[in-house]
N, C-alpha and C. Protein backbone atom coordinates (compact mmCIF):
# COMPACT_ATOMS: atom_id res chain seq x y z
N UNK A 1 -7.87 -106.62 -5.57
CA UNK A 1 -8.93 -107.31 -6.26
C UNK A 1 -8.32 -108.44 -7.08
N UNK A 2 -8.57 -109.47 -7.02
CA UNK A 2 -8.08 -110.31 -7.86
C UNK A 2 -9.09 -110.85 -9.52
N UNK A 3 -8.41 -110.71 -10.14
CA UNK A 3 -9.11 -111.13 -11.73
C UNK A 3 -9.03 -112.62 -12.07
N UNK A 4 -9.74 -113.20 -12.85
CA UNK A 4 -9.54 -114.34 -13.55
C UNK A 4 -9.17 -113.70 -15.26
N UNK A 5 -7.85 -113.71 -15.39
CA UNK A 5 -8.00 -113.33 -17.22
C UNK A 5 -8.02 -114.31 -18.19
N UNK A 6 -8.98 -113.66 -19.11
CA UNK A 6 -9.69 -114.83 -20.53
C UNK A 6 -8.38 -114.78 -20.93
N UNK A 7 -8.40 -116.56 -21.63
CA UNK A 7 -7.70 -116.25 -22.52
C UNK A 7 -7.73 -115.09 -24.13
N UNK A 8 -8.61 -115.03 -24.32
CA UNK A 8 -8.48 -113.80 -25.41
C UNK A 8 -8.38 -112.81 -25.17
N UNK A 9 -7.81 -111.93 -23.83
CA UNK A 9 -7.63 -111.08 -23.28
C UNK A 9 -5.91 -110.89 -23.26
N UNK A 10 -5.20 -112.01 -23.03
CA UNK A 10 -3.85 -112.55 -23.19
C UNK A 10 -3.69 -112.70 -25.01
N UNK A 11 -4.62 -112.60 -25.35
CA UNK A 11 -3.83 -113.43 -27.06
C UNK A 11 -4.83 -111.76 -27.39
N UNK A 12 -5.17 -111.10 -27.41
CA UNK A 12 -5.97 -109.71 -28.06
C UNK A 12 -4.19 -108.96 -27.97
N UNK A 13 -3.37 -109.00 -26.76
CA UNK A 13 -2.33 -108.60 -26.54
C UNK A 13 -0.87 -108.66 -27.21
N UNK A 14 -0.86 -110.11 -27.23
CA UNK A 14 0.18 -110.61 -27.77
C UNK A 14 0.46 -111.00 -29.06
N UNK A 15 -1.16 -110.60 -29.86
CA UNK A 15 -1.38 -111.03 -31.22
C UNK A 15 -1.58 -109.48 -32.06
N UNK A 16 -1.42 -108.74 -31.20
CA UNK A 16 -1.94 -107.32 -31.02
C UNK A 16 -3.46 -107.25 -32.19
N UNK A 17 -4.20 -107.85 -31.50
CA UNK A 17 -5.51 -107.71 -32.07
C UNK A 17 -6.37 -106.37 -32.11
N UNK A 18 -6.57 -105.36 -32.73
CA UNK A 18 -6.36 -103.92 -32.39
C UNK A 18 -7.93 -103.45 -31.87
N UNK A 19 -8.57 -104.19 -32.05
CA UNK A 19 -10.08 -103.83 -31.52
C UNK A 19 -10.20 -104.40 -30.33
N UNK A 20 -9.60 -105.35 -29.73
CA UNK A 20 -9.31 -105.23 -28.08
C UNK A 20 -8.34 -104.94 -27.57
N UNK A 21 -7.63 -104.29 -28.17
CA UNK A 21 -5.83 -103.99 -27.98
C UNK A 21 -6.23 -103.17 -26.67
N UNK A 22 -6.72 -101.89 -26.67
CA UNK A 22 -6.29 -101.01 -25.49
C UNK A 22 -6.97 -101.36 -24.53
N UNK A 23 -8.53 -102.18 -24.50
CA UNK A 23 -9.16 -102.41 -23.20
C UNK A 23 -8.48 -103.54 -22.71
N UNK A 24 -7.66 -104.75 -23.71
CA UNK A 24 -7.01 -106.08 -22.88
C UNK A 24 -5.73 -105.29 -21.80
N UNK A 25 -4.56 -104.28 -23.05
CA UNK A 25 -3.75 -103.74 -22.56
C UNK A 25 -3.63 -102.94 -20.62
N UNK A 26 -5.25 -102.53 -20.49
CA UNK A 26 -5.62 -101.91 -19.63
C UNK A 26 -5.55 -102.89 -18.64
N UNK A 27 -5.92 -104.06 -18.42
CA UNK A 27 -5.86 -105.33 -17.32
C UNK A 27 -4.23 -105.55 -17.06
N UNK A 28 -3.62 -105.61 -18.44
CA UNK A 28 -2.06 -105.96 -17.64
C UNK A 28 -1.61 -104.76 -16.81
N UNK A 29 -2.00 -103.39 -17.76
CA UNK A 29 -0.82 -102.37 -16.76
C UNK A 29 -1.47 -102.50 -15.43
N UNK A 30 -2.77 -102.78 -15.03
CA UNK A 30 -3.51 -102.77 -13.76
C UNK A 30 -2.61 -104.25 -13.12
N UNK A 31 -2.67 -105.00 -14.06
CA UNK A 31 -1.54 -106.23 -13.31
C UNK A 31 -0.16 -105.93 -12.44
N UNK A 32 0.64 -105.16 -13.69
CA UNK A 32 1.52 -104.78 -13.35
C UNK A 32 2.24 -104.16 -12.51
N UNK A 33 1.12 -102.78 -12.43
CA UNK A 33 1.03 -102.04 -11.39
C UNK A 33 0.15 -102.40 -9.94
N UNK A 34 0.17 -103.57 -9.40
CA UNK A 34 -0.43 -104.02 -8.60
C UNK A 34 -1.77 -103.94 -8.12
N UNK A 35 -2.22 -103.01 -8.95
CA UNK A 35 -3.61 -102.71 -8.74
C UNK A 35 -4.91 -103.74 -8.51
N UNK A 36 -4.22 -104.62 -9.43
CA UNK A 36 -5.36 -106.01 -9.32
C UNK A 36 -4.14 -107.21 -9.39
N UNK A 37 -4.74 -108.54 -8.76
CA UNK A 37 -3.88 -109.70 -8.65
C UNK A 37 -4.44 -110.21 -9.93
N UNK A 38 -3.92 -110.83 -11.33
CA UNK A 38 -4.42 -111.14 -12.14
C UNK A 38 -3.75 -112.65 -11.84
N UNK A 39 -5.11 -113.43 -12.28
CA UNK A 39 -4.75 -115.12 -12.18
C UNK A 39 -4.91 -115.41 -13.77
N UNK A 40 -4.68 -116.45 -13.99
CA UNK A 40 -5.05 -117.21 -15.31
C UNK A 40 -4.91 -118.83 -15.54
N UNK A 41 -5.85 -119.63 -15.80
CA UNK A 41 -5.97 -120.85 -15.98
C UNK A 41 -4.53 -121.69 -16.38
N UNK A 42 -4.76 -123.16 -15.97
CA UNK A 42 -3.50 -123.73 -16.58
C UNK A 42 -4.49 -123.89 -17.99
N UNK A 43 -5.20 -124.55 -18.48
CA UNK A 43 -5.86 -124.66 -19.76
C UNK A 43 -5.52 -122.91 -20.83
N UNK A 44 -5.79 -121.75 -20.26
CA UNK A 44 -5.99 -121.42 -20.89
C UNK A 44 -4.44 -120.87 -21.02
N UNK A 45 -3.36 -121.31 -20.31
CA UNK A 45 -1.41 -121.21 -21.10
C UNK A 45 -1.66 -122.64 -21.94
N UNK A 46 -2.00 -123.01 -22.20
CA UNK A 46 -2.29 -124.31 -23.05
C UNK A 46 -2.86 -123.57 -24.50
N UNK A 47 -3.89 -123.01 -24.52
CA UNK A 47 -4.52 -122.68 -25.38
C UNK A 47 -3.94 -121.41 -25.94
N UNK A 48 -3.01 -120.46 -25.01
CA UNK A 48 -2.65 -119.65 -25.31
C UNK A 48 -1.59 -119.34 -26.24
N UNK A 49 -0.72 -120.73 -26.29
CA UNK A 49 0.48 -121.55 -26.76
C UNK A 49 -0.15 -122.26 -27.79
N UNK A 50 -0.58 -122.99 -28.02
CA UNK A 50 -1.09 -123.51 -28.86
C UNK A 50 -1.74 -122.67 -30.37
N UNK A 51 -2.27 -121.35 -29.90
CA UNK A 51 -3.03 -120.54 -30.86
C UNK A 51 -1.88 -119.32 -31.16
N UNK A 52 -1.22 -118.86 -30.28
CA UNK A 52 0.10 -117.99 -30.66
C UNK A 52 0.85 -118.70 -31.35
N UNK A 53 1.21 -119.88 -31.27
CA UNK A 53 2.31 -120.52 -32.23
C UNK A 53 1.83 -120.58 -33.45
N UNK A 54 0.66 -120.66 -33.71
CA UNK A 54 0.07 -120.69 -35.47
C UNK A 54 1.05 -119.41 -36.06
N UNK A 55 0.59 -118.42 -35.21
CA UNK A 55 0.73 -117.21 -35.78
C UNK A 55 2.11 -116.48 -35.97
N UNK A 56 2.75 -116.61 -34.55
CA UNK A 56 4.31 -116.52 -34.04
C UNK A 56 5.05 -117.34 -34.25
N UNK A 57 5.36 -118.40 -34.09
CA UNK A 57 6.05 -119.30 -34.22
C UNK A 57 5.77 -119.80 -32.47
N UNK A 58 6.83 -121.20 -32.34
CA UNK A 58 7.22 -122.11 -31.16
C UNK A 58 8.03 -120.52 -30.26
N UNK A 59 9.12 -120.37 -30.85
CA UNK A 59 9.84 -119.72 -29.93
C UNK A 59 8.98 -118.61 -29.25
N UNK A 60 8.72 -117.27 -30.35
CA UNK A 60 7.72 -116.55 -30.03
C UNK A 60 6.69 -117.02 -28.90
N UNK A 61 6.33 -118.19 -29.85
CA UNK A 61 4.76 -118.33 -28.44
C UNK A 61 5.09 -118.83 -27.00
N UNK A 62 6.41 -119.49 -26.80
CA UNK A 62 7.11 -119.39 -25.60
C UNK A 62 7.31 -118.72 -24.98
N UNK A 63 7.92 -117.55 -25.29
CA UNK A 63 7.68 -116.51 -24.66
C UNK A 63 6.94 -115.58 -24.32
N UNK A 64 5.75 -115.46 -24.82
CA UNK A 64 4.13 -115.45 -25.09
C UNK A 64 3.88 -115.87 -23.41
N UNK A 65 4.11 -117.13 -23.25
CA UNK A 65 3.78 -117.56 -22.05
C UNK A 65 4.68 -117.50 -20.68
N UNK A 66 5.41 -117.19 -20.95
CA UNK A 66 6.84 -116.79 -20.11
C UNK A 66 6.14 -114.87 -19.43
N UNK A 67 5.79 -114.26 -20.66
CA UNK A 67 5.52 -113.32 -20.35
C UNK A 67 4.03 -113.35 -19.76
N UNK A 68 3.37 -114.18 -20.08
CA UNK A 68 1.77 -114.54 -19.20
C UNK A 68 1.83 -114.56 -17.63
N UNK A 69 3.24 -115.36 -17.35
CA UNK A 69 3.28 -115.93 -16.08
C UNK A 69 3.90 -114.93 -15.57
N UNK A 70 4.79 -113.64 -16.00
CA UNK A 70 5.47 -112.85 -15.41
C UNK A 70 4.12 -111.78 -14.56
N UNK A 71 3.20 -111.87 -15.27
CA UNK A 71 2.05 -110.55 -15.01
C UNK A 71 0.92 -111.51 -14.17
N UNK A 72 0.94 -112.46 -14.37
CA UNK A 72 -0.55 -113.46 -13.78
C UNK A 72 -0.17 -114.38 -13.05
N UNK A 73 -0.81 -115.05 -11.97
CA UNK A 73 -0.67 -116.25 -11.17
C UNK A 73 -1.53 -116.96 -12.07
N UNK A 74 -0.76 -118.50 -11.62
CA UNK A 74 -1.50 -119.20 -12.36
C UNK A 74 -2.14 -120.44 -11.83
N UNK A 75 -3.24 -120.19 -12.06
CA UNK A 75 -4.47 -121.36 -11.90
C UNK A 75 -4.20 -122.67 -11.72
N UNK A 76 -4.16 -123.50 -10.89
CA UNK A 76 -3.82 -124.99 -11.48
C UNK A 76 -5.24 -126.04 -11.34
């Protein structure tokens, strides 16, 4: 099955936002574990970077997206 993932589904994760923490968490391990093909927008590694770095820093939110692209195809 392939997914389109929100970006606030990616940043509920990585920001560990705890009231969507375990249902976002639930889409990656399904990523991970091949269960579903998860895609994700080029806009929304834009936005995803952009709004993690407030919080994380540059480096952090780099890898933020490093780790986006490891679990998701990405949209162009």
């Amino acid at each position: 099955m392939k997914v389109l993932v929100d970006t606030n589904v990616a940043l509920d994760i990585l920001l560990n936002r705890s009231a969507f923490y375990s249902n976002s968490m639930a889409v990656f391990v399904l990523a991970e574990q091949k269960f579903i093909t998860g895609h994700i927008s080029a806009s929304a590694v834009t936005d995803i970077f952009y709004i993690s770095q407030k919080q994380l820093g540059k480096n952090a939110a780099q890898e933020a997206i490093r780790a986006c692209c490891r679990f998701f195809f990405l949209l162009l």
